[in-house]
N, C-alpha and C. Protein backbone atom coordinates (compact mmCIF):
# COMPACT_ATOMS: atom_id res chain seq x y z
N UNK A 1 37.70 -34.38 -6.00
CA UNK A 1 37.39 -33.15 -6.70
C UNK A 1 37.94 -31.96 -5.91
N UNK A 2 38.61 -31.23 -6.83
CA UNK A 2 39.35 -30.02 -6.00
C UNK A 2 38.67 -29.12 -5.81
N UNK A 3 38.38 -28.59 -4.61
CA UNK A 3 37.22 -26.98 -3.88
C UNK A 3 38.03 -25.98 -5.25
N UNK A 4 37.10 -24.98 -5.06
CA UNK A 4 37.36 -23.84 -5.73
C UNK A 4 37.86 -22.73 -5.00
N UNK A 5 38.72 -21.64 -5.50
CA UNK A 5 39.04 -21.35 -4.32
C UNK A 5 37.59 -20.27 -3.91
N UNK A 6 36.66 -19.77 -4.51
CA UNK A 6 35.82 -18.85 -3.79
C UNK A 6 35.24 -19.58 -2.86
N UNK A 7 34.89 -21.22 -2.96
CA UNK A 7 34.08 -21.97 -1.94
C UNK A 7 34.83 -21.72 -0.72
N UNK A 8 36.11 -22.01 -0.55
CA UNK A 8 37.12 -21.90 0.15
C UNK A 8 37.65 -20.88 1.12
N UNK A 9 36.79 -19.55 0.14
CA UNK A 9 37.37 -18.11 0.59
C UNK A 9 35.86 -18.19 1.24
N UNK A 10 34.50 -18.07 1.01
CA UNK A 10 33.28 -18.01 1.43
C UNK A 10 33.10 -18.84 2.86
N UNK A 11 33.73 -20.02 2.95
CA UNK A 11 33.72 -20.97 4.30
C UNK A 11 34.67 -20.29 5.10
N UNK A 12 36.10 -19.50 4.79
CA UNK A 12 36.85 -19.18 6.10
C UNK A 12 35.84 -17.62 6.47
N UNK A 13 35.16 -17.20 5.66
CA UNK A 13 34.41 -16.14 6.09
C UNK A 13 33.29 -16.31 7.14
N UNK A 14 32.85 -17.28 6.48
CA UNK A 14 31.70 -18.03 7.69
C UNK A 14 31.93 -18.29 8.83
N UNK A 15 33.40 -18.71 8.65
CA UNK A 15 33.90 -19.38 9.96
C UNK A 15 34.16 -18.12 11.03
N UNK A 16 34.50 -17.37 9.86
CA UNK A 16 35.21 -15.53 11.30
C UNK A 16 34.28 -15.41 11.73
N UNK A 17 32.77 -15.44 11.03
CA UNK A 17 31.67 -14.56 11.35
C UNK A 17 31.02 -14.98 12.49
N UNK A 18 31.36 -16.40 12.36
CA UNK A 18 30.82 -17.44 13.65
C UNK A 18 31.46 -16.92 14.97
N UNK A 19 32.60 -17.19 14.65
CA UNK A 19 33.65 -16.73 15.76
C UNK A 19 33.63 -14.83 16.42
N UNK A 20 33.22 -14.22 15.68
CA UNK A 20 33.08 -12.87 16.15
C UNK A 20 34.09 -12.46 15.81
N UNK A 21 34.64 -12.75 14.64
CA UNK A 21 35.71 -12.04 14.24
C UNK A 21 36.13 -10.78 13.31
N UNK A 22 36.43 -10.63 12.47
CA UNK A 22 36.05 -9.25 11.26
C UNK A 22 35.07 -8.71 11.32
N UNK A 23 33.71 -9.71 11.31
CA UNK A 23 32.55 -9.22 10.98
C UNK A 23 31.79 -8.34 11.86
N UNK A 24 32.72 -7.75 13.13
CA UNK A 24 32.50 -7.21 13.49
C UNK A 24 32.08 -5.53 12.85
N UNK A 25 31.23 -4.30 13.14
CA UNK A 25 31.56 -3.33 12.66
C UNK A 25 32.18 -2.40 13.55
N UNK A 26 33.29 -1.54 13.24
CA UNK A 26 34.33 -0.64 13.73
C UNK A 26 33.26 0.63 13.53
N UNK A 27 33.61 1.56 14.42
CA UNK A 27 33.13 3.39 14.57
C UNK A 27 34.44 3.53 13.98
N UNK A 28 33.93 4.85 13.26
CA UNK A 28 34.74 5.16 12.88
C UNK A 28 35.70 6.39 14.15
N UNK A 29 35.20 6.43 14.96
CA UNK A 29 36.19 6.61 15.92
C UNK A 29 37.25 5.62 16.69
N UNK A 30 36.80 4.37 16.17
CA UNK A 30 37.49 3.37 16.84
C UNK A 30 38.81 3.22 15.51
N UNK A 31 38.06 3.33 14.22
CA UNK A 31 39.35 3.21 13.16
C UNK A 31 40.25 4.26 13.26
N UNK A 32 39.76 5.52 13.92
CA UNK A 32 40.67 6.71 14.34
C UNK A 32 41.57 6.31 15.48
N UNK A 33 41.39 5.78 16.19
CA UNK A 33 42.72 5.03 17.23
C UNK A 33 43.34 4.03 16.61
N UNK A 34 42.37 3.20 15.96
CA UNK A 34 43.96 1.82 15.72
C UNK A 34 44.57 2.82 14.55
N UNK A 35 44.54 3.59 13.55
CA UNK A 35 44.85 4.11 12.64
C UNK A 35 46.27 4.99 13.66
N UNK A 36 45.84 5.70 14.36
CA UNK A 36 46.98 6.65 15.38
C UNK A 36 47.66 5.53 16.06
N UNK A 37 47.35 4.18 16.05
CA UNK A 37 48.08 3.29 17.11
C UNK A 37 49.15 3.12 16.34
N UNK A 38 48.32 2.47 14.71
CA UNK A 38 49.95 1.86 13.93
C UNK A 38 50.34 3.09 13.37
N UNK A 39 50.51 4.43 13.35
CA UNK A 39 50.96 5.27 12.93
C UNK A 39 52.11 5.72 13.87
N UNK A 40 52.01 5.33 15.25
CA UNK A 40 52.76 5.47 16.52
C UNK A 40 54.09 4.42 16.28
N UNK A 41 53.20 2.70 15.98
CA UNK A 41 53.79 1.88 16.28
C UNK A 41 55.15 2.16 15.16
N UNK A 42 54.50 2.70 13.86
CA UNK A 42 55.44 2.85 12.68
C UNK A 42 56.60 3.53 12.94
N UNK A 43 56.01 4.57 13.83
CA UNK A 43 57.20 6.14 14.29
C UNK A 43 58.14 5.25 15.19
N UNK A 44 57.62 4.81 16.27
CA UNK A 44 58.55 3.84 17.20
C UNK A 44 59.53 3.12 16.28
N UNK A 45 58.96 2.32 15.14
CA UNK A 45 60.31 1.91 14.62
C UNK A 45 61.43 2.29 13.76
N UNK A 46 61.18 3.37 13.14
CA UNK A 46 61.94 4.24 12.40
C UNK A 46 62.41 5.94 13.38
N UNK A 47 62.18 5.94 14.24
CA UNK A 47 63.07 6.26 14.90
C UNK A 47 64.59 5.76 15.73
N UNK A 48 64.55 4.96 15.76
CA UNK A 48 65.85 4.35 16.17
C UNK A 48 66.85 4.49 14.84
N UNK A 49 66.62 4.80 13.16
CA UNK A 49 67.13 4.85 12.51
C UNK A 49 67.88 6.23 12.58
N UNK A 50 69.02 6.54 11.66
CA UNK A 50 69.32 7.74 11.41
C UNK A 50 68.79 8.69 10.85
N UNK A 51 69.20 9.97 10.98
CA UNK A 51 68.36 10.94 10.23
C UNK A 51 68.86 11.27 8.58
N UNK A 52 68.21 11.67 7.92
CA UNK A 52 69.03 11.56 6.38
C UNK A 52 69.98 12.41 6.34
N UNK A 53 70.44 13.17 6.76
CA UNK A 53 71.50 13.83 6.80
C UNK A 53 72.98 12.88 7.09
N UNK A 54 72.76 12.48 8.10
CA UNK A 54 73.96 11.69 8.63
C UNK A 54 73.85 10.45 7.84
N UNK A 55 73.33 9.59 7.41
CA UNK A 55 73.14 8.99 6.18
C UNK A 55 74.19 9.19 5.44
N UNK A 56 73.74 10.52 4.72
CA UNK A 56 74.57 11.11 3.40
C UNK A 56 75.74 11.69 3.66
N UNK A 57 75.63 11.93 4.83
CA UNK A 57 77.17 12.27 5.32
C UNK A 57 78.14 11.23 5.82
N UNK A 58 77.65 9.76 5.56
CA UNK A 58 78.32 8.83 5.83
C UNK A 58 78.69 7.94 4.68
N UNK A 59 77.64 8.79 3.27
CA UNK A 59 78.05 8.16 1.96
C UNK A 59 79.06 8.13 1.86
N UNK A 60 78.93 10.06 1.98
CA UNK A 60 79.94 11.26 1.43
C UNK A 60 81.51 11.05 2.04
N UNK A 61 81.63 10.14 3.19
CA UNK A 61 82.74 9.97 3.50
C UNK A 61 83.54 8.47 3.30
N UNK A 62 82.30 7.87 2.28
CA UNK A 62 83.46 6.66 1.91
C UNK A 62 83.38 7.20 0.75
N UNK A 63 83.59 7.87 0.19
CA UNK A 63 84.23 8.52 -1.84
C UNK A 63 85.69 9.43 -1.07
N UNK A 64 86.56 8.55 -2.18
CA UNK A 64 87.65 9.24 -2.13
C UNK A 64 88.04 10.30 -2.08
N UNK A 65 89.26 11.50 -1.58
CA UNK A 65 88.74 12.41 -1.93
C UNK A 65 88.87 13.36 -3.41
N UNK A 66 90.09 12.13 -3.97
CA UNK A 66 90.03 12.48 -5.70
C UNK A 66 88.98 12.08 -6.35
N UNK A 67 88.10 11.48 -6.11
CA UNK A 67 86.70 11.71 -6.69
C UNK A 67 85.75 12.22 -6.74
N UNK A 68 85.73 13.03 -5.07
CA UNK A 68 85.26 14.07 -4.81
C UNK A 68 85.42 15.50 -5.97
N UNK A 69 86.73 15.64 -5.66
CA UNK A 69 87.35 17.07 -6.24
C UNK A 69 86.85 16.77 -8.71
N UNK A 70 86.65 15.55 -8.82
CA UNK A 70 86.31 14.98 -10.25
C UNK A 70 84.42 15.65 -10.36
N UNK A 71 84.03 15.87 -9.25
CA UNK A 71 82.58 16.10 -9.46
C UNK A 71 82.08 16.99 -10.11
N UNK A 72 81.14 17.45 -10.48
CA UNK A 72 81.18 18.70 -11.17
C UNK A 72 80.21 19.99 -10.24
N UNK A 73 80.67 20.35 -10.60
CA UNK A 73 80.31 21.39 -9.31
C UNK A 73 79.22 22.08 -9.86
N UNK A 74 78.61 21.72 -10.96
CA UNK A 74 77.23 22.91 -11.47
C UNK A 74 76.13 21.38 -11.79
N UNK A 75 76.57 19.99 -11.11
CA UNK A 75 75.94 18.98 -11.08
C UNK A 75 74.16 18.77 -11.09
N UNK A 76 73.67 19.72 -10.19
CA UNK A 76 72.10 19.76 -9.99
C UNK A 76 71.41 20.57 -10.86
N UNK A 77 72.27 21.75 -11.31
CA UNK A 77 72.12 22.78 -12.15
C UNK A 77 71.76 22.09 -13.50
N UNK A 78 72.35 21.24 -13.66
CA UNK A 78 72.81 20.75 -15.56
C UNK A 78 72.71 18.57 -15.10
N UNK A 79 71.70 18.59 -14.57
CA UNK A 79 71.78 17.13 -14.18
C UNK A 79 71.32 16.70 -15.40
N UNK A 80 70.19 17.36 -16.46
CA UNK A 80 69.91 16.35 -17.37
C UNK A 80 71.21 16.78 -18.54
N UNK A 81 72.29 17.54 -18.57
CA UNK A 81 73.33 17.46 -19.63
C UNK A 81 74.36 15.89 -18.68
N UNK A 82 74.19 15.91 -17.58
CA UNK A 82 75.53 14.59 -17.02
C UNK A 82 74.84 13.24 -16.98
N UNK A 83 73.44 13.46 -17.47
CA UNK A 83 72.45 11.89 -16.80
C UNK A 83 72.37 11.78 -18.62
N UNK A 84 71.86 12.71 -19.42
CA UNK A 84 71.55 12.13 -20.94
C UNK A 84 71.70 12.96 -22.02
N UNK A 85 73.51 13.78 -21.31
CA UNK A 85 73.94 14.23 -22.62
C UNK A 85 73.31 15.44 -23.57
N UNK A 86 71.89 15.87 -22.89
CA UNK A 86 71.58 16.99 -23.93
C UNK A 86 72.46 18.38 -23.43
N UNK A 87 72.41 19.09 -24.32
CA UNK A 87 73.06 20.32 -24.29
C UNK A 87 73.02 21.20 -22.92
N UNK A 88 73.92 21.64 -22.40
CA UNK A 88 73.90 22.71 -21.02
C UNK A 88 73.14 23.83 -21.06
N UNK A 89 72.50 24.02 -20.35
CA UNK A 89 71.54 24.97 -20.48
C UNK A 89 72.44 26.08 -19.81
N UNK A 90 71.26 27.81 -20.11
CA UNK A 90 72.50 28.72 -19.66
C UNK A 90 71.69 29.56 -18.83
N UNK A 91 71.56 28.57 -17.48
CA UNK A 91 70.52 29.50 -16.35
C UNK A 91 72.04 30.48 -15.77
């Protein structure tokens, strides 16, 4: 006969609680450090990345530069006339 899974989920709970595990309770000053720990640990790893600038400036330099000069230069201005065609507006 196959367990269910709540029987299943209820026994590994038992088992932490035995062990001193989760069931521990946290201060909430203590969730204020591990919270700043992985907020650190997060920064540590996305710093080694680039910054978005240089990113986009590394798009910007694999487009040709006749495709460049094809762009439209009032692009952000009139993005919903080049994305779905409605009429140009006249800011």
């Amino acid at each position: 006969m196959e367990r269910r899974p709540s029987e299943a989920v209820s026994r590994y709970l038992a088992e932490i609680g035995r062990k001193g595990g989760r069931s521990k309770k946290v201060s909430a000053e203590q969730r204020r450090v591990n919270a700043r720990r992985a907020a650190l640990g997060r920064w540590r790893k996305i710093s080694n990345l680039k910054p978005i600038w240089e990113v986009a400036a590394d798009l910007v330099a694999g487009i040709p530069e006749a495709e460049l000069r094809e762009l439209p230069v009032d692009g952000a201005r009139q993005l919903d006339h080049y994305l779905y065609g409605t009429p140009k507006s006249k800011r």
